[in-house]
Protein backbone atom coordinates (compact mmCIF):
# COMPACT_ATOMS: atom_id res chain seq x y z
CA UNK A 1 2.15 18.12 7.20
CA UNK A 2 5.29 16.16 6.06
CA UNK A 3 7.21 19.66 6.30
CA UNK A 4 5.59 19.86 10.40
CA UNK A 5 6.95 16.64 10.81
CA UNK A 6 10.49 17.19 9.31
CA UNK A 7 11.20 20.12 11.63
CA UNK A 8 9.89 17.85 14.89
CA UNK A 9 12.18 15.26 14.24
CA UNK A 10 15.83 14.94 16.34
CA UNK A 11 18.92 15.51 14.56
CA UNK A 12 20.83 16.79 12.04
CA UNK A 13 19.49 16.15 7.93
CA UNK A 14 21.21 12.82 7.98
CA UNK A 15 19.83 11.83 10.71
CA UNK A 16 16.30 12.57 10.07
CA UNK A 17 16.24 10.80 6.44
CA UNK A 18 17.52 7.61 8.31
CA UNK A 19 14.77 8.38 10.63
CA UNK A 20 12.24 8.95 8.43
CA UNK A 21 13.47 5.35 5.81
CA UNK A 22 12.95 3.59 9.21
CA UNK A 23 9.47 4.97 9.67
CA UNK A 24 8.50 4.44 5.71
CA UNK A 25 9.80 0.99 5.75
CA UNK A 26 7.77 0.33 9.26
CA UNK A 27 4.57 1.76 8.21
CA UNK A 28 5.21 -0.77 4.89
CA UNK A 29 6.09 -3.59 6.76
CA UNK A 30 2.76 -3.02 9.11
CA UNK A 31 0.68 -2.63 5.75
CA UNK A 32 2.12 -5.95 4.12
CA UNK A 33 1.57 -8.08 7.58
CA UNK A 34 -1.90 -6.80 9.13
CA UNK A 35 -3.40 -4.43 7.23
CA UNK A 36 -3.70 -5.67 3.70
CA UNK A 37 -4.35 -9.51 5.04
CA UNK A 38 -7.36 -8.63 7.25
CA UNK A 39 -8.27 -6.05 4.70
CA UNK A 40 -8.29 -8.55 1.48
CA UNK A 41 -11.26 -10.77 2.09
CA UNK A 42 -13.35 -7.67 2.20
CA UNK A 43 -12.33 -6.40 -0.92
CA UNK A 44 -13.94 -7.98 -4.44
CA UNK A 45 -10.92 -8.99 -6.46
CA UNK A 46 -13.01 -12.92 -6.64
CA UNK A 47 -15.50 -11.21 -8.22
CA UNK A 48 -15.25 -11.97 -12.19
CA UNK A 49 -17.54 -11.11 -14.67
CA UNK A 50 -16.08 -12.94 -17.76
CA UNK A 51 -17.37 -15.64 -18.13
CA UNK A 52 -15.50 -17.11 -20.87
CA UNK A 53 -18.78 -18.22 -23.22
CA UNK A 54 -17.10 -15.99 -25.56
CA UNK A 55 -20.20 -13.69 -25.31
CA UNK A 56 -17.96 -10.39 -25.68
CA UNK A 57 -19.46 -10.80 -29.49
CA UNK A 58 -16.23 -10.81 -31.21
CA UNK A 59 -16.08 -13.95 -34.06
CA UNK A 60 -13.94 -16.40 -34.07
């Protein structure tokens, strides 16, 4: 795939790795700003099970 993608893109090698940091950094930027914000409530990183009673059974 990433190989496909190399050879479809304009320009010379120096051209397509600033092409391609532009598109990484994008897709990142995209991630950070919609995706993982409407994505986090969904997700069950507020859901603890310690409990702090100290019922692991270690003494002390």
């Amino acid at each position: 795939m990433y190989g496909w993608i190399w050879r479809h893109m304009p320009g010379n090698t120096l051209v397509k790795a600033v092409v391609s940091v532009l598109l990484v950094l994008g897709i990142v930027y995209l991630l950070f700003t919609y995706v993982f914000p409407w994505a986090e409530p969904l997700l069950p990183f507020g859901d603890v099970t310690v409990d702090g009673d100290g019922g692991d059974g270690a003494v002390g």
